[in-house]
C-alpha atoms as a PDB file:
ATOM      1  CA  UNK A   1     -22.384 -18.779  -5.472  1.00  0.00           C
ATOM      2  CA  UNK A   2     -22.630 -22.296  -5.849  1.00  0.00           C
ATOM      3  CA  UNK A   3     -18.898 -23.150  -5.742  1.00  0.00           C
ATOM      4  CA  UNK A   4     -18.855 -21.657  -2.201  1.00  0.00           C
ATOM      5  CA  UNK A   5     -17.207 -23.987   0.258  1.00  0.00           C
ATOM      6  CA  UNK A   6     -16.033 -24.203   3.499  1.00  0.00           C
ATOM      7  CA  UNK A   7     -11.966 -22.265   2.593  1.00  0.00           C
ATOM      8  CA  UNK A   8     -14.086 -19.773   1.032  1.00  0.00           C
ATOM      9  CA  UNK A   9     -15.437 -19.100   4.478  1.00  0.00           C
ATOM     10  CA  UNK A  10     -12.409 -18.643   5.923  1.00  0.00           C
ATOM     11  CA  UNK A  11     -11.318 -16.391   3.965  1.00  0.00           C
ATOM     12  CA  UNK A  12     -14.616 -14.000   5.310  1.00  0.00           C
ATOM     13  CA  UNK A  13     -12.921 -14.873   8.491  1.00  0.00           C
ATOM     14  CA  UNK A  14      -9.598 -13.480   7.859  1.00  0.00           C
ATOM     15  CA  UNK A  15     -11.045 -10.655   5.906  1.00  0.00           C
ATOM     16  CA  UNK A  16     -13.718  -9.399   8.842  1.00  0.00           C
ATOM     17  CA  UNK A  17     -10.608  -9.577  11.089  1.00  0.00           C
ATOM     18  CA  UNK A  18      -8.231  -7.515   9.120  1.00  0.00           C
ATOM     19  CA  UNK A  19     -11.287  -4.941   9.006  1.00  0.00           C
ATOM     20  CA  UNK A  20     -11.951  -4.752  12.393  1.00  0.00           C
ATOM     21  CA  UNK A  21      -8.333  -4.821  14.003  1.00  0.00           C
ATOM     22  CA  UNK A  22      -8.547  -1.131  12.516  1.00  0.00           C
ATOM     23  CA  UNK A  23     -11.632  -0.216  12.203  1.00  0.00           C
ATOM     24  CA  UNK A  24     -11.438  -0.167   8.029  1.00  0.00           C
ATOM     25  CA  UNK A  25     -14.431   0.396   6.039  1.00  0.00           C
ATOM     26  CA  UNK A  26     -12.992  -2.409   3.656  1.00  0.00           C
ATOM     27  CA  UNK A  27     -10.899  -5.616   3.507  1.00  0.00           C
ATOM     28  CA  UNK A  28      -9.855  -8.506   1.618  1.00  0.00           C
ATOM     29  CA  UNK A  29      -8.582 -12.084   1.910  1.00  0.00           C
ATOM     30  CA  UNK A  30      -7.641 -14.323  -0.781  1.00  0.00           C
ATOM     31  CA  UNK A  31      -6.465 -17.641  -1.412  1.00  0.00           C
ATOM     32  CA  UNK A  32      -3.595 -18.148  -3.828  1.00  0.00           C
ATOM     33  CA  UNK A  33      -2.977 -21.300  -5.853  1.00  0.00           C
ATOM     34  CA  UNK A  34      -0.986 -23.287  -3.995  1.00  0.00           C
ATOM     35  CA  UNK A  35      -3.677 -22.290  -1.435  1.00  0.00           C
ATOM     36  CA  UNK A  36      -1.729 -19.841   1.236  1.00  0.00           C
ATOM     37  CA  UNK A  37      -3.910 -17.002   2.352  1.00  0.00           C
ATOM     38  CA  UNK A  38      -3.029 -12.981   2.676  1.00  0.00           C
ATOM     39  CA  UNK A  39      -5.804 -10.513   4.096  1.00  0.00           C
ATOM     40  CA  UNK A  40      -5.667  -6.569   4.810  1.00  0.00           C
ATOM     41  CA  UNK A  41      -8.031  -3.549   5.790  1.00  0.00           C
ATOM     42  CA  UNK A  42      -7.737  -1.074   3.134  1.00  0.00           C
ATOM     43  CA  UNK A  43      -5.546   2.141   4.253  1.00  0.00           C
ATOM     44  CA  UNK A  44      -6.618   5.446   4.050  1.00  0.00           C
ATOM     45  CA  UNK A  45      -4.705   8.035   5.367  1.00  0.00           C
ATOM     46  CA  UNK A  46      -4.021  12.026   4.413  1.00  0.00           C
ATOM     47  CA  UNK A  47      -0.941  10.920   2.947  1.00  0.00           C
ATOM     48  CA  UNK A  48      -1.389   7.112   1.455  1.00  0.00           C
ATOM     49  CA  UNK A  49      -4.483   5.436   0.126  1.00  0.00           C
ATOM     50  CA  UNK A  50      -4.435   2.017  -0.806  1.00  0.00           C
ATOM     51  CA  UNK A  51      -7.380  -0.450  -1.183  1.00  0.00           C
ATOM     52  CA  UNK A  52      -7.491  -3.606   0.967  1.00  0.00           C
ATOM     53  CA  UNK A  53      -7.980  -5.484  -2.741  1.00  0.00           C
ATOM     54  CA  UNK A  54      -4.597  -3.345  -3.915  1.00  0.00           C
ATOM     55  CA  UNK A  55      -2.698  -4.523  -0.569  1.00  0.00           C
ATOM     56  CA  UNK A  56      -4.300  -7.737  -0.276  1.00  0.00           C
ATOM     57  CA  UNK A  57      -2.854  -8.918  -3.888  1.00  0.00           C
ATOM     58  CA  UNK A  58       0.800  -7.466  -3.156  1.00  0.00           C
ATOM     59  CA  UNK A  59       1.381  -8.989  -0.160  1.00  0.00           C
ATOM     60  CA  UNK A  60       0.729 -12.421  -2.557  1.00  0.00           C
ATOM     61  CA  UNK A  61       2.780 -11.396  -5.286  1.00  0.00           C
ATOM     62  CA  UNK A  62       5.377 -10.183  -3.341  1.00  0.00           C
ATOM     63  CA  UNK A  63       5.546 -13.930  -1.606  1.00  0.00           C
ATOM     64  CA  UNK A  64       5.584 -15.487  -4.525  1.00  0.00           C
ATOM     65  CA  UNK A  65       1.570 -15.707  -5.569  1.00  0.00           C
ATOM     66  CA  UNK A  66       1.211 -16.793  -9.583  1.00  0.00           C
ATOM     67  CA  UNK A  67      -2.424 -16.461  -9.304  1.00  0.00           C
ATOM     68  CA  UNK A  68      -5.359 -16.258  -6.963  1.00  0.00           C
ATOM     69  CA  UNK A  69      -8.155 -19.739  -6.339  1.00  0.00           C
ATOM     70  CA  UNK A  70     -10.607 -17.016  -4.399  1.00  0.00           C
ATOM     71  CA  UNK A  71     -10.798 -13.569  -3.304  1.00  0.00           C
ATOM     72  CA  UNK A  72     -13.274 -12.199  -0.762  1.00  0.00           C
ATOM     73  CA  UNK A  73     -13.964  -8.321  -0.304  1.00  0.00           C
ATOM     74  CA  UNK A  74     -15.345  -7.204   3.024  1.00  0.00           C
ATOM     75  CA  UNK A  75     -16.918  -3.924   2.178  1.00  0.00           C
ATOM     76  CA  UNK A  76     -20.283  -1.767   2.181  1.00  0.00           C
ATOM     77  CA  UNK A  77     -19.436  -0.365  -1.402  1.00  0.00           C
ATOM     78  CA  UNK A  78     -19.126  -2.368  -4.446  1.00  0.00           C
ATOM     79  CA  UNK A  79     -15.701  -3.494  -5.869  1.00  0.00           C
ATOM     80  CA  UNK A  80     -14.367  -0.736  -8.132  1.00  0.00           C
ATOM     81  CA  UNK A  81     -13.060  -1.454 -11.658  1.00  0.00           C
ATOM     82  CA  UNK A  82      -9.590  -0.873 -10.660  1.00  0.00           C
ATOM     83  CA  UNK A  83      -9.988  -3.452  -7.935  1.00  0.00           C
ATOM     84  CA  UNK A  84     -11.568  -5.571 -10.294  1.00  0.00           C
ATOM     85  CA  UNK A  85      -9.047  -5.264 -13.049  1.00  0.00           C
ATOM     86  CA  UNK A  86      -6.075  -5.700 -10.102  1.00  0.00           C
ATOM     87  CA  UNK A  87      -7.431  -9.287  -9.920  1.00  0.00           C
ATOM     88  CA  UNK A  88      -8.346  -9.959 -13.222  1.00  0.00           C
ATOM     89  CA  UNK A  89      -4.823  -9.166 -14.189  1.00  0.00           C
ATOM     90  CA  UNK A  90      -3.541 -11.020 -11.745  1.00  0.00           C
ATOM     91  CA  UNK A  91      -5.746 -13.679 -11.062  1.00  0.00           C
ATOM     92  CA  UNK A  92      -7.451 -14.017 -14.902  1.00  0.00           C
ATOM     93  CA  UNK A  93     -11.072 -13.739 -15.602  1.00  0.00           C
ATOM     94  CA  UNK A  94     -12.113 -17.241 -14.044  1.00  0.00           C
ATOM     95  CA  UNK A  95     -11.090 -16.559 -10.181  1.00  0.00           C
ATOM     96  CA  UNK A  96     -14.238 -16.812  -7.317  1.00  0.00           C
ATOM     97  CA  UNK A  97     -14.614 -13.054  -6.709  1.00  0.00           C
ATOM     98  CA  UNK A  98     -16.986 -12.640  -3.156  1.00  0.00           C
ATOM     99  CA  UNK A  99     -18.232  -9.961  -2.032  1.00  0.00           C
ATOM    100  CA  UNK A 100     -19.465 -10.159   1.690  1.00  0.00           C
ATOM    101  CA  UNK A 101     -21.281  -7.169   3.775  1.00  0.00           C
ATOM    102  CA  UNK A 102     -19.603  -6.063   6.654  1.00  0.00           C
ATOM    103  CA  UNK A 103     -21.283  -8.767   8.766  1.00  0.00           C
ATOM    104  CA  UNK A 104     -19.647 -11.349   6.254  1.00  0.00           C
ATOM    105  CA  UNK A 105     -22.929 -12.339   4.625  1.00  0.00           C
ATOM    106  CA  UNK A 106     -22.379 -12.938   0.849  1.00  0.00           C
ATOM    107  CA  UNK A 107     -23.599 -10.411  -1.554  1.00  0.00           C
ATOM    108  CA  UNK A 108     -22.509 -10.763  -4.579  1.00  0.00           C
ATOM    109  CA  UNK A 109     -19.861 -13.239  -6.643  1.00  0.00           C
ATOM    110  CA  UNK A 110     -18.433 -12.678 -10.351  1.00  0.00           C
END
């Protein structure tokens, strides 16, 4: 985690408070290219399920997103390979990848 820097930390910011506002287990944040932020919780309800990585990268795709500088997950479990193949398809394999506990303290990084 070397390349961590101070935009990075923001985005634990925004991700912790996406969590939190509804008591999610998970949540992500990420910085697009031109360097515009998007964060969710993850939903999971009887009748939709969506992770906050899923959510996080269509609300930046759907604003007009053509790749992602960072992405920080806020979660107790490790990033699945569908999350991880979400932003690898999205974002390509060279994309900071975070993982933070729920406290925000870095974990883990691709």
């Amino acid at each position: 985690m070397n390349n961590w820097t101070a935009e990075d930390e923001k985005l634990v910011t925004l991700a912790k408070g996406a969590r939190s506002r509804v008591n999610a287990k998970s949540s992500a944040a990420l910085r697009d290219t031109t360097g515009r932020t998007y964060a969710s919780a993850e939903v999971d309800k009887s009748f939709l399920s969506l992770s906050a990585v899923e959510i996080t990268v269509a609300q930046a795709i759907a604003s007009g997103a053509v790749g992602i500088e960072a992405i920080v997950i806020c979660s107790e479990k490790e990033l699945t390979a569908r999350d991880r193949s979400i932003i690898t398809n999205f974002a390509g394999p060279t994309s900071a990848i975070y993982l933070v506990d729920l406290q925000g303290q870095r974990i883990d990084s691709n």
